[in-house]
PDB file of N, CA and C in Angstrom:
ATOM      1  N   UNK A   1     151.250-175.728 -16.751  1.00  0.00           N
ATOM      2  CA  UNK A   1     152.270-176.665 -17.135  1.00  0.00           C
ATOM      3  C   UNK A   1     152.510-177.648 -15.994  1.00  0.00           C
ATOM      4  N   UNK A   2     152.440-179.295 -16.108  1.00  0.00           N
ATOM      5  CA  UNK A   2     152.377-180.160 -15.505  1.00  0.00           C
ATOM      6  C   UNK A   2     153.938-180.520 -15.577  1.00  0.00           C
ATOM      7  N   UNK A   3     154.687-180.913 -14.403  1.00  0.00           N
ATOM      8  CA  UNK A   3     156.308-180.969 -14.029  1.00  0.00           C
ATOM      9  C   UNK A   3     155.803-182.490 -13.577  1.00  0.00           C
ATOM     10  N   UNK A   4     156.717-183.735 -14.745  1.00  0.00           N
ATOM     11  CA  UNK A   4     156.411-185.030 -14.562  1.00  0.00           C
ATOM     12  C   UNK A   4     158.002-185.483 -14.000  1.00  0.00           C
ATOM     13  N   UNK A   5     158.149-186.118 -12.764  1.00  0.00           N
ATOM     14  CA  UNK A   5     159.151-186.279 -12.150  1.00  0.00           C
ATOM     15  C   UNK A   5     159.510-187.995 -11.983  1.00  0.00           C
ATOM     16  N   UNK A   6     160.644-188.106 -13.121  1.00  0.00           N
ATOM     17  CA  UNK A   6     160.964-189.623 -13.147  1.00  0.00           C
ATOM     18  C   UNK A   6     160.743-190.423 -11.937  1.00  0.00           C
ATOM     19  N   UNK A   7     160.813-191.205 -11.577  1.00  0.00           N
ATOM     20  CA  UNK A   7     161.149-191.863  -9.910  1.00  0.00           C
ATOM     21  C   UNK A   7     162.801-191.942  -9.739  1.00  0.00           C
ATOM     22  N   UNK A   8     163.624-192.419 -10.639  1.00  0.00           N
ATOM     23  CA  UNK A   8     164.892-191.884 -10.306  1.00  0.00           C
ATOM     24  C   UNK A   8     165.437-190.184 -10.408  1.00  0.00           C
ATOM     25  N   UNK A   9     164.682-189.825 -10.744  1.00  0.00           N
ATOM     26  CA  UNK A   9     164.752-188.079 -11.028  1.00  0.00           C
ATOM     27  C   UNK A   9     164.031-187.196  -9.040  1.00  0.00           C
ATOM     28  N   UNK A  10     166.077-186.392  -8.753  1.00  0.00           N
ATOM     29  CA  UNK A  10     165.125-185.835  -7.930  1.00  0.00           C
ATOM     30  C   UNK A  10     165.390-184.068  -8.101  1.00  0.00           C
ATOM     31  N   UNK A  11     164.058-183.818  -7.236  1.00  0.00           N
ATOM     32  CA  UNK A  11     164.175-182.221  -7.428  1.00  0.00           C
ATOM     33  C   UNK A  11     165.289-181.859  -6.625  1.00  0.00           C
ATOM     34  N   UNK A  12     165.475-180.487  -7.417  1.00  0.00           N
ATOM     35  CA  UNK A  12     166.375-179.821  -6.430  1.00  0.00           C
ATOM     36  C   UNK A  12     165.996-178.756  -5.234  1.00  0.00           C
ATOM     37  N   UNK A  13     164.799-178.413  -5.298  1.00  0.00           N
ATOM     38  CA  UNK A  13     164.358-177.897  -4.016  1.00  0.00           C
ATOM     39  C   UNK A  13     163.528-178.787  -3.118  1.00  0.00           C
ATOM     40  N   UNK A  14     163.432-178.892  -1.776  1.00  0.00           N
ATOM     41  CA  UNK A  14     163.109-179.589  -1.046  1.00  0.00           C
ATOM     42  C   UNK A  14     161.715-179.635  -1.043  1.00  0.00           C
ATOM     43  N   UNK A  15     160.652-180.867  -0.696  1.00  0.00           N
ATOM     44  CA  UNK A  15     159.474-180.545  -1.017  1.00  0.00           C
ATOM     45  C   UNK A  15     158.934-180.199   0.123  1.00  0.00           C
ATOM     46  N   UNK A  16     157.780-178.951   0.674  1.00  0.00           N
ATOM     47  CA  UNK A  16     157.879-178.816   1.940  1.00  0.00           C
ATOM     48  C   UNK A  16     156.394-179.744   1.994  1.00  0.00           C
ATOM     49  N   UNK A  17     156.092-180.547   3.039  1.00  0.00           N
ATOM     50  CA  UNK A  17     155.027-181.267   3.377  1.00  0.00           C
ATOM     51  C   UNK A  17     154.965-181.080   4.510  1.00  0.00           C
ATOM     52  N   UNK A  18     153.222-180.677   4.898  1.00  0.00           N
ATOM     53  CA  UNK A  18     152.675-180.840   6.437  1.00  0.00           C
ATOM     54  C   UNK A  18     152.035-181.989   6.380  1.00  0.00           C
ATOM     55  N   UNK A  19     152.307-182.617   7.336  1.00  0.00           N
ATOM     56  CA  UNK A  19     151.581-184.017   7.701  1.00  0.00           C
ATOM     57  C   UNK A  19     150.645-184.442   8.618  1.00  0.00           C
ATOM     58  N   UNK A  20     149.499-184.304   8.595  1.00  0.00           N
ATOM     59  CA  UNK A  20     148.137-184.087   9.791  1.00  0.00           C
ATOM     60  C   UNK A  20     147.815-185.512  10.330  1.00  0.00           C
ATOM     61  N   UNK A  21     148.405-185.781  11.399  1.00  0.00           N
ATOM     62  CA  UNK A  21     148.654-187.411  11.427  1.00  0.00           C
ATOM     63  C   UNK A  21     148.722-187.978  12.693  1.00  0.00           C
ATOM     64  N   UNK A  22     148.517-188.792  13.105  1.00  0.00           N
ATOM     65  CA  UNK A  22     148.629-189.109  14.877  1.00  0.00           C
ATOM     66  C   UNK A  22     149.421-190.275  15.270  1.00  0.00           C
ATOM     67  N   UNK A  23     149.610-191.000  14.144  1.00  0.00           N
ATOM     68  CA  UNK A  23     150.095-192.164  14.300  1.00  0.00           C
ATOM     69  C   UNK A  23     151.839-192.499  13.710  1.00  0.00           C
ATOM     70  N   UNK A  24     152.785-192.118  14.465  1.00  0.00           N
ATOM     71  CA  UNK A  24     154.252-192.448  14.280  1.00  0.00           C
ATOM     72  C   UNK A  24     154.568-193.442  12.838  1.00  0.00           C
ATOM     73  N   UNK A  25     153.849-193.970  13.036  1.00  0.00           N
ATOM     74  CA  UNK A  25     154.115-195.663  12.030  1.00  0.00           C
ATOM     75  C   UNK A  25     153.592-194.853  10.590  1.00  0.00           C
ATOM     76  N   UNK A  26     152.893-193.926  10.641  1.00  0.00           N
ATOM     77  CA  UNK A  26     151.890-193.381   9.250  1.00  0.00           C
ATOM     78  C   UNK A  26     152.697-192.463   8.701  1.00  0.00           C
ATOM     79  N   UNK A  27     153.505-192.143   9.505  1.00  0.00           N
ATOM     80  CA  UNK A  27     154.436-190.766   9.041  1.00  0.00           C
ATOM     81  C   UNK A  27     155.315-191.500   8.742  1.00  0.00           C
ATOM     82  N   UNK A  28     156.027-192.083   8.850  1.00  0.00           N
ATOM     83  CA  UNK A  28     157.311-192.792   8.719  1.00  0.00           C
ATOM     84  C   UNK A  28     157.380-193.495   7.522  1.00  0.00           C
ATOM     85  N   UNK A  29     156.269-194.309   7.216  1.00  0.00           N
ATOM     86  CA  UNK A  29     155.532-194.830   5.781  1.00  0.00           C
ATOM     87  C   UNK A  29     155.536-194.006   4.618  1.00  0.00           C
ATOM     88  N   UNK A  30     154.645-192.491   4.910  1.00  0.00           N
ATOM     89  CA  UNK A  30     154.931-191.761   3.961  1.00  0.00           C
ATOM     90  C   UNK A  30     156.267-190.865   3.481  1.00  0.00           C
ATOM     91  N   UNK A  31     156.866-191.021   4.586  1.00  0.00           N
ATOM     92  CA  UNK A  31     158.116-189.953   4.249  1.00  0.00           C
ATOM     93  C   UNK A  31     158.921-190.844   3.490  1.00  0.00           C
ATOM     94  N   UNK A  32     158.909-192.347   3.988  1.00  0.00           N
ATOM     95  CA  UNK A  32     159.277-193.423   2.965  1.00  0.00           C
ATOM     96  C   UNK A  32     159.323-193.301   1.476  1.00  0.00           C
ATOM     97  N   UNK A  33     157.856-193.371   1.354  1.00  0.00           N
ATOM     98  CA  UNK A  33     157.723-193.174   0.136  1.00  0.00           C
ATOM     99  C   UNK A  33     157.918-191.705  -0.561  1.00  0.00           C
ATOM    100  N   UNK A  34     157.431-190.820  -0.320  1.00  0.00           N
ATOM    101  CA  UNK A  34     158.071-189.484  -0.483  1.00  0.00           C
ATOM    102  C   UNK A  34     159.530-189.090  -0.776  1.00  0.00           C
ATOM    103  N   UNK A  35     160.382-189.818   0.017  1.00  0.00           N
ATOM    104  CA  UNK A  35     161.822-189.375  -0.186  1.00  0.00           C
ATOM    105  C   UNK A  35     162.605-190.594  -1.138  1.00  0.00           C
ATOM    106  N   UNK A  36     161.288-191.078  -1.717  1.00  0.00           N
ATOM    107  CA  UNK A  36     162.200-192.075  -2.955  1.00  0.00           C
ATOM    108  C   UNK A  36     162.552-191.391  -4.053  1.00  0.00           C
ATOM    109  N   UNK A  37     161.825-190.166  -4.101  1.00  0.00           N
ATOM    110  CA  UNK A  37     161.859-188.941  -4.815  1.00  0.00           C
ATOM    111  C   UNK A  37     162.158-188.097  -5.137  1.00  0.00           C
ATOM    112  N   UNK A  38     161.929-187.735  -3.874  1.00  0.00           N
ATOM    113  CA  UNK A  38     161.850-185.877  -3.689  1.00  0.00           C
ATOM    114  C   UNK A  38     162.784-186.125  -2.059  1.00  0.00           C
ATOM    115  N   UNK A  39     163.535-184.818  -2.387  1.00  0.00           N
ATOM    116  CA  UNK A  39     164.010-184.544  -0.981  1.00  0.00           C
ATOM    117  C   UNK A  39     162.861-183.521  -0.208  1.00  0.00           C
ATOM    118  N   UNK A  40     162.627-183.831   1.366  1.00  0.00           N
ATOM    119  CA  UNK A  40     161.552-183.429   1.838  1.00  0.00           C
ATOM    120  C   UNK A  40     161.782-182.872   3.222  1.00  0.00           C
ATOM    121  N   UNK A  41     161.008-181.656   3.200  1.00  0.00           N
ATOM    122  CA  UNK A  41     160.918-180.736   4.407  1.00  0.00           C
ATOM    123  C   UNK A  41     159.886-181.331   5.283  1.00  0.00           C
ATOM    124  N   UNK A  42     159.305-181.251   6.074  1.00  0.00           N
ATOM    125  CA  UNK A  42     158.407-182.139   6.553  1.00  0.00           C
ATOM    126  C   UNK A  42     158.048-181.409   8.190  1.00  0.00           C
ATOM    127  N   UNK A  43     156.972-180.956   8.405  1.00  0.00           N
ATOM    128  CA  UNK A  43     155.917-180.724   9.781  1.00  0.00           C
ATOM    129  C   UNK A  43     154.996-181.748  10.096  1.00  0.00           C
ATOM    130  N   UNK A  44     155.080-182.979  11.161  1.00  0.00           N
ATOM    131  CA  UNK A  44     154.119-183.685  11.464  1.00  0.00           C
ATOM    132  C   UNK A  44     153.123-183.168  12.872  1.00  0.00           C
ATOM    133  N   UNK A  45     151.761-182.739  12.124  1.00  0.00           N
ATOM    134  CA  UNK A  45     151.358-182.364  13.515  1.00  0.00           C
ATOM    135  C   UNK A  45     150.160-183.010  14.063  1.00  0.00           C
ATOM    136  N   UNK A  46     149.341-183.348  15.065  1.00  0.00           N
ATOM    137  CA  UNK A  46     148.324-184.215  15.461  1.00  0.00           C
ATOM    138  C   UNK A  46     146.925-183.777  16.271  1.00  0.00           C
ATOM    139  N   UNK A  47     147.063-182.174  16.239  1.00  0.00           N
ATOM    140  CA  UNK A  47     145.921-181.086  17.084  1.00  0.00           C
ATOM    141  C   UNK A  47     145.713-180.284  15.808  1.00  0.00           C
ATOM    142  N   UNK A  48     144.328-179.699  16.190  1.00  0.00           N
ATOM    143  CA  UNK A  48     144.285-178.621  15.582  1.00  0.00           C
ATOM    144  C   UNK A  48     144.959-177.632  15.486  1.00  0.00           C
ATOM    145  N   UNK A  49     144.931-177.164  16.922  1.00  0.00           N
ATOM    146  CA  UNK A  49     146.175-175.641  17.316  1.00  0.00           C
ATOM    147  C   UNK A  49     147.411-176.061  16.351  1.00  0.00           C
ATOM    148  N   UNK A  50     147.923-176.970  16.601  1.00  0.00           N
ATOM    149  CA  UNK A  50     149.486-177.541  15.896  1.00  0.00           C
ATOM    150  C   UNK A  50     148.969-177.352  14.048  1.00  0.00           C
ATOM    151  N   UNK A  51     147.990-177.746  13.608  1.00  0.00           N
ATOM    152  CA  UNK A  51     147.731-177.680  12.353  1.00  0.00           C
ATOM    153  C   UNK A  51     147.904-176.231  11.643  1.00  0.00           C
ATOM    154  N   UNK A  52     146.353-175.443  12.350  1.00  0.00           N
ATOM    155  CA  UNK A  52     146.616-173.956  12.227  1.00  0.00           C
ATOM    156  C   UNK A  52     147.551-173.315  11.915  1.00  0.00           C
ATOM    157  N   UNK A  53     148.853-173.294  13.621  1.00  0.00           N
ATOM    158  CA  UNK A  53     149.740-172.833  13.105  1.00  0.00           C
ATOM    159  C   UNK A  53     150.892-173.057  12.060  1.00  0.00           C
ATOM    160  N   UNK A  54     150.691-174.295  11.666  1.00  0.00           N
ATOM    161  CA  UNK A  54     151.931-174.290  10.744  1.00  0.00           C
ATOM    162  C   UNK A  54     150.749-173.921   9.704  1.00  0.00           C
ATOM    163  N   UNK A  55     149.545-173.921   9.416  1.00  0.00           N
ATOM    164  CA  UNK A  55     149.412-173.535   7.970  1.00  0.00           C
ATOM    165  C   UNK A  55     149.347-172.000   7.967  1.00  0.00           C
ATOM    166  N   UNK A  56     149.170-171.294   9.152  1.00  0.00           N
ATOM    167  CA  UNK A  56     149.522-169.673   8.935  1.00  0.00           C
ATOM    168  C   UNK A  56     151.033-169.439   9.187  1.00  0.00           C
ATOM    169  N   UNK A  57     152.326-170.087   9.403  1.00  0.00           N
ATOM    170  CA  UNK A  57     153.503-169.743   9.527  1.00  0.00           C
ATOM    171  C   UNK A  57     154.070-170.231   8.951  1.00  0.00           C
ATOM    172  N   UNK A  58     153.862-171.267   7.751  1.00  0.00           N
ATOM    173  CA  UNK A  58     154.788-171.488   6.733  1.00  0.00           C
ATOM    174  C   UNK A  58     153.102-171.523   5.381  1.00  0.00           C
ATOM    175  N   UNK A  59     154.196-172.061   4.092  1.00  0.00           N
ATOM    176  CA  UNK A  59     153.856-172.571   2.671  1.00  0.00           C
ATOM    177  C   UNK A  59     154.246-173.726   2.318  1.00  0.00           C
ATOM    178  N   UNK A  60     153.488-174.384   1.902  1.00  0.00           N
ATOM    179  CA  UNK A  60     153.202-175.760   1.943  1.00  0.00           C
ATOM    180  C   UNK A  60     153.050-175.968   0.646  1.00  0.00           C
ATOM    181  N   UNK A  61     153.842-177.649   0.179  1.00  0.00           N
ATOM    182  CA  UNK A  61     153.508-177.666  -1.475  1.00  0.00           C
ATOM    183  C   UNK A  61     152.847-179.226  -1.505  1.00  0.00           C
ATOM    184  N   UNK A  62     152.570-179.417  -0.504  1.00  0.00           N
ATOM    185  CA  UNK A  62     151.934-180.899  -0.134  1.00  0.00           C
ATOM    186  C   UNK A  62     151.117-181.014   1.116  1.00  0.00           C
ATOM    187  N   UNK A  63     150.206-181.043   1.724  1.00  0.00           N
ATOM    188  CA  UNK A  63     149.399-181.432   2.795  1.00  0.00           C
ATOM    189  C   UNK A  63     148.391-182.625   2.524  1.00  0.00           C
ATOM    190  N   UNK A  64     148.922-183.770   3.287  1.00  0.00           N
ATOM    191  CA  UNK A  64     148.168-185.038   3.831  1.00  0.00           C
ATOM    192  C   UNK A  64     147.679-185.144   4.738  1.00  0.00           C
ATOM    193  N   UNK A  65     146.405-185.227   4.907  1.00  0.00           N
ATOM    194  CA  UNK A  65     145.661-185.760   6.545  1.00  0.00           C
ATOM    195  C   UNK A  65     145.670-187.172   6.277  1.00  0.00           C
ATOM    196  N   UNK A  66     145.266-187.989   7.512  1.00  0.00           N
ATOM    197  CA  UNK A  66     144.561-188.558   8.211  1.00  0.00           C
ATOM    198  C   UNK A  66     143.296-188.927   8.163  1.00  0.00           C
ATOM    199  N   UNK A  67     142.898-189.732   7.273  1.00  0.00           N
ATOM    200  CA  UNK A  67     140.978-189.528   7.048  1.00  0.00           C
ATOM    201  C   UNK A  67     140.123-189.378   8.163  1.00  0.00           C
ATOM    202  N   UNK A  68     140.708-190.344   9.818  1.00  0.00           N
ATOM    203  CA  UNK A  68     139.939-190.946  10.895  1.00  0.00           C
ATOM    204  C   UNK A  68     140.615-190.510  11.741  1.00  0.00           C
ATOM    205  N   UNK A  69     140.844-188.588  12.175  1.00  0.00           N
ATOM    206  CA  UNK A  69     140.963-188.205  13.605  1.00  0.00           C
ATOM    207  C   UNK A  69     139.947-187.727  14.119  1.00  0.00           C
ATOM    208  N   UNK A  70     139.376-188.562  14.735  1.00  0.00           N
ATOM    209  CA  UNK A  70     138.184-187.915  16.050  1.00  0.00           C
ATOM    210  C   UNK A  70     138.171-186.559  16.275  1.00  0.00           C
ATOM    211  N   UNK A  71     139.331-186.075  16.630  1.00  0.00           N
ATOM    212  CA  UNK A  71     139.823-184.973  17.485  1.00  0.00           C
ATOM    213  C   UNK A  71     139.504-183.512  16.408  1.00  0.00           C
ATOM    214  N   UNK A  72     139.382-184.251  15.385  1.00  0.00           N
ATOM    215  CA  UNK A  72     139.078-182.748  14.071  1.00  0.00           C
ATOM    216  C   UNK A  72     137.956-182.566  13.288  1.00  0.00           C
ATOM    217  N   UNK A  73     136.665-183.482  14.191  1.00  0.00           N
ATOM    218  CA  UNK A  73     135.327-182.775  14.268  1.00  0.00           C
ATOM    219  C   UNK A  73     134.307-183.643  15.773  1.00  0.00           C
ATOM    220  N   UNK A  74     133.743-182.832  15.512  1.00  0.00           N
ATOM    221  CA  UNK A  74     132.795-183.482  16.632  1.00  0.00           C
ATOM    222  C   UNK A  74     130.887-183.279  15.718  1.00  0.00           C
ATOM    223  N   UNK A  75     130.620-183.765  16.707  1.00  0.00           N
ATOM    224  CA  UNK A  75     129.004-183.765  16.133  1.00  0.00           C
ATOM    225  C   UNK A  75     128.231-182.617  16.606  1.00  0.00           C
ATOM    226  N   UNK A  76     127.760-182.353  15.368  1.00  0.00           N
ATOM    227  CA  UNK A  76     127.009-181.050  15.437  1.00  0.00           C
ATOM    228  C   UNK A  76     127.651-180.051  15.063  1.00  0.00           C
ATOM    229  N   UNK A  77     128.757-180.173  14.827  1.00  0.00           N
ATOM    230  CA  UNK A  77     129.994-179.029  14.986  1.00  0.00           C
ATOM    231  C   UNK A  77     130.730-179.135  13.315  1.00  0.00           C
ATOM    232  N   UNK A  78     130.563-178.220  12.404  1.00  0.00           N
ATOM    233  CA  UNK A  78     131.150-178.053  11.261  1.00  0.00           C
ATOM    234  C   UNK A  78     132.578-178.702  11.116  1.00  0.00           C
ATOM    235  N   UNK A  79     133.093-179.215  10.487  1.00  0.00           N
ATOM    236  CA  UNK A  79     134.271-179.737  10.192  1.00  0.00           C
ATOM    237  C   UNK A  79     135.910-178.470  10.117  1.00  0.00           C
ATOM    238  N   UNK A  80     136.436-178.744  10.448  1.00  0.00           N
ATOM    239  CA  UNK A  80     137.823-177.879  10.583  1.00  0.00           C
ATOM    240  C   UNK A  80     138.129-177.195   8.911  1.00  0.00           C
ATOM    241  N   UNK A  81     137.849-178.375   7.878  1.00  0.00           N
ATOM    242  CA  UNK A  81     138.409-177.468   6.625  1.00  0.00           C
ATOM    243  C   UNK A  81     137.107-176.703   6.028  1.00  0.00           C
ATOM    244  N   UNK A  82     136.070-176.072   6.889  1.00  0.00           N
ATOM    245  CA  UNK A  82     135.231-175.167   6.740  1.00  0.00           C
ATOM    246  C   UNK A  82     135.857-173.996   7.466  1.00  0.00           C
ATOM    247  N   UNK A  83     136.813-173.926   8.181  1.00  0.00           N
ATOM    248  CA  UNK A  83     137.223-172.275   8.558  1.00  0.00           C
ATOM    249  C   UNK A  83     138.620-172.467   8.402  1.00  0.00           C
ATOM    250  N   UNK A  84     139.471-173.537   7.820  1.00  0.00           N
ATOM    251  CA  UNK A  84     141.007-173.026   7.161  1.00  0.00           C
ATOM    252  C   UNK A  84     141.468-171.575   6.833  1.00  0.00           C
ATOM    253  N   UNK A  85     140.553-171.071   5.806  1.00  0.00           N
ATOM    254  CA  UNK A  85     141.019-170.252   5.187  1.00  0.00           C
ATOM    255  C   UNK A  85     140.806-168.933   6.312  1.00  0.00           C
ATOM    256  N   UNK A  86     139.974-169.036   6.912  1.00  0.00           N
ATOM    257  CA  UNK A  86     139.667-168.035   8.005  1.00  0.00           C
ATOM    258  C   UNK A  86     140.474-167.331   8.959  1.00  0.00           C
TER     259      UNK A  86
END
């Protein structure tokens, strides 16, 4: 069952979002738009280590990256959402 949420319609539980992001100005944009909505919990983090742990110490009902962080692969080297679940 699909939950269709007016734009003047907001929820009553908070939406929790991690935000994988490096850039101040990018977060600020989306929470923008996000909280035209929905009221929102929100983790902005910009490392891996910082990523990890919030996805093993909380639950998440939204996660956005960043398409273009350097810092979350290198060459030769498998990409980060190949051992998430790990």
């Amino acid at each position: 069952m699909q939950t269709i949420v007016e734009p003047e319609q907001k929820i009553d539980r908070p939406l929790r979002v991690l935000i994988v992001e490096d850039a101040k100005s990018d977060i600020a944009l989306l929470l923008l738009a996000l909280r035209g909505s929905f009221k929102v919990d929100h983790v902005a983090v910009a490392t891996q280590a910082a990523m990890r742990a919030a996805l093993h110490h909380h639950q998440w009902d939204l996660i956005t990256s960043d398409h273009a962080m350097p810092q979350f692969k290198r060459p030769g080297r498998p990409g980060l959402d190949s051992r998430i679940t790990s």
